[in-house]
Protein backbone atom coordinates (compact mmCIF):
# COMPACT_ATOMS: atom_id res chain seq x y z
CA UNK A 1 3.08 -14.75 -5.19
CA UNK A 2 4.21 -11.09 -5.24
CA UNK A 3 7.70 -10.93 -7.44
CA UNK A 4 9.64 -7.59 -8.12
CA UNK A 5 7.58 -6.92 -11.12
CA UNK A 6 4.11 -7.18 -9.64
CA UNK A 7 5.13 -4.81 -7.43
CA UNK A 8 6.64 -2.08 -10.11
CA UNK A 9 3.00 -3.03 -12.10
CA UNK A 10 1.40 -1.88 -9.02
CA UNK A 11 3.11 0.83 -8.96
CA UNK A 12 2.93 1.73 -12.73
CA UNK A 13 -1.16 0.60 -12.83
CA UNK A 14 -1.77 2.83 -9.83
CA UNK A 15 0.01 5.76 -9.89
CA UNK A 16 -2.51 8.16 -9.99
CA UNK A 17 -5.43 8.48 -6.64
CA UNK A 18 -8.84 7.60 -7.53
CA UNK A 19 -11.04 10.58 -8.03
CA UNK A 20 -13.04 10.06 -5.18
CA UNK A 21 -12.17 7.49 -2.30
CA UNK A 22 -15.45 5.68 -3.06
CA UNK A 23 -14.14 4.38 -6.32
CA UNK A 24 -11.94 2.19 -3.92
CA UNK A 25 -13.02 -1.72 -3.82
CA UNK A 26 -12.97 -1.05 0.16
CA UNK A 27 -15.62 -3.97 0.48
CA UNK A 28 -12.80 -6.33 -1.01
CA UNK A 29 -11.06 -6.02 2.56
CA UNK A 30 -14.38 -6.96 4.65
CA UNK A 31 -15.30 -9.73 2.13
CA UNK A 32 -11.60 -11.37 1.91
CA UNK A 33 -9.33 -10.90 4.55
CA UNK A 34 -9.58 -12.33 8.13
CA UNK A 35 -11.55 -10.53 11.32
CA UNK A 36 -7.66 -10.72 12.99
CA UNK A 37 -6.44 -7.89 10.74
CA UNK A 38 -9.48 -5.54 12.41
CA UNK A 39 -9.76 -3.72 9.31
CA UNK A 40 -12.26 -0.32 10.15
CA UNK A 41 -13.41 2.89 9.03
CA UNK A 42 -12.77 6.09 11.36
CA UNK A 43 -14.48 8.76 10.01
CA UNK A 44 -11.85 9.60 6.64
CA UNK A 45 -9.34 6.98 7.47
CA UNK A 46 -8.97 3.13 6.96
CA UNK A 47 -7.75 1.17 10.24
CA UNK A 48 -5.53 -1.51 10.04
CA UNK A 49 -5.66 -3.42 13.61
CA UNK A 50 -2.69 -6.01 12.49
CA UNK A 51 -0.35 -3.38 12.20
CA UNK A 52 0.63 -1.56 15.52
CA UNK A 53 -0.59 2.00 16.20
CA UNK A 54 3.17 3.31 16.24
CA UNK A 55 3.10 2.58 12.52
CA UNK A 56 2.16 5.24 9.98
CA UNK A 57 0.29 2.40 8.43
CA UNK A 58 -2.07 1.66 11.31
CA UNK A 59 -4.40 4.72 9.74
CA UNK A 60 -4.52 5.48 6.37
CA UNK A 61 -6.44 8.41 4.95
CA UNK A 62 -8.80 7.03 2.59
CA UNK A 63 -7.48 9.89 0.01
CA UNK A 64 -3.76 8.66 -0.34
CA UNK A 65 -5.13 5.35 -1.02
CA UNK A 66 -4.10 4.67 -4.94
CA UNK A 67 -5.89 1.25 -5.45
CA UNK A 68 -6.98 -1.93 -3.28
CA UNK A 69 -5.52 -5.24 -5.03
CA UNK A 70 -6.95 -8.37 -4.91
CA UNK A 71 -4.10 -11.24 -4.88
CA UNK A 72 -4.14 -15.25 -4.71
CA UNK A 73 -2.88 -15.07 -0.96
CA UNK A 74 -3.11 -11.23 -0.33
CA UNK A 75 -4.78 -7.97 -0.53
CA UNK A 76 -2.66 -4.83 -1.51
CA UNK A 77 -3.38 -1.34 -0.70
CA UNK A 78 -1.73 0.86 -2.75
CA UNK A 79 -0.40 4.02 -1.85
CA UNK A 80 1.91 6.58 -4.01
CA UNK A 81 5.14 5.52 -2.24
CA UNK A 82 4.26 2.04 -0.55
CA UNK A 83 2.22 -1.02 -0.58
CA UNK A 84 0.57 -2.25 2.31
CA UNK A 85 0.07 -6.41 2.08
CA UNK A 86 -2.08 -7.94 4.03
CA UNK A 87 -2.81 -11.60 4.16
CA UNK A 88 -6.00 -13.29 3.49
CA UNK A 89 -5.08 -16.72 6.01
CA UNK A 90 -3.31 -14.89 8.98
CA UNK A 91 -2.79 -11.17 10.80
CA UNK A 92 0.61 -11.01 8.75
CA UNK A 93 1.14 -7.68 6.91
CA UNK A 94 4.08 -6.82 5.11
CA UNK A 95 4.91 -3.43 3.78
CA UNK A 96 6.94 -2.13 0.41
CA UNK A 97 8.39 0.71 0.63
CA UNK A 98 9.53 2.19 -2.66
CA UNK A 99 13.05 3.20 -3.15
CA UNK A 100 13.54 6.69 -5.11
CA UNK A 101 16.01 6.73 -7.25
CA UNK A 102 18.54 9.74 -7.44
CA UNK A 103 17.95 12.21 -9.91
CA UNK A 104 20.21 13.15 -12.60
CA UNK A 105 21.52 16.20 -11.01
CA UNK A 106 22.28 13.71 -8.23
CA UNK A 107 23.84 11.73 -10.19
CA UNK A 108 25.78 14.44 -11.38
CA UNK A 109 27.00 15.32 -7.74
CA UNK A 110 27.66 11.95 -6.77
CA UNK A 111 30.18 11.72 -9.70
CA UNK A 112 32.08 14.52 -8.94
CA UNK A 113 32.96 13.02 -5.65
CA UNK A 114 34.67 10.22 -7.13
């Protein structure tokens, strides 16, 4: 089960890109997820088929990929701001987006309009 804190360690653990996308574990989304998520290659980009084309996260440059996570019920894809989740029984995906917090000058701003 993803908690809270799994998801800051991702975060944390992969903050920084690979230096070159074929230090990715992209095999670990052929080998463990189902053929109903359609996961592809395009050329420089990984397609996600579960996840509408709409979505920013239907392509995904294989360059702002952080990290590819292997999980009990899901595979992450980390990114710098967000973690793609897909799961390993069904098309679900579930997305993270992380929150940034104000900075102190923000703070600072916010305060003075109290």
């Amino acid at each position: 089960m993803v908690t809270k804190k799994v998801i800051d360690t991702i975060y944390k653990t992969y903050r920084q890109r690979p230096a070159s996308s074929e230090d990715l574990d992209i095999v670990l989304l052929f080998e463990q997820l189902p053929l109903e998520h359609g996961i592809g290659i395009e050329g420089d980009s990984l397609i996600i088929g579960s996840i509408p084309e709409s979505s920013p996260f239907h392509c995904l440059p294989l360059g702002h990929i952080h990290g590819i996570i292997d999980f009990d019920d899901c595979v992450a894809i980390a990114l710098h701001s967000s973690i793609v989740f897909l799961d390993k029984e069904s098309e679900r995906t579930s997305v993270h987006i992380r929150q940034q917090r104000p900075s102190l000058l923000d703070r600072l701003r916010m305060g003075k309009n109290l």
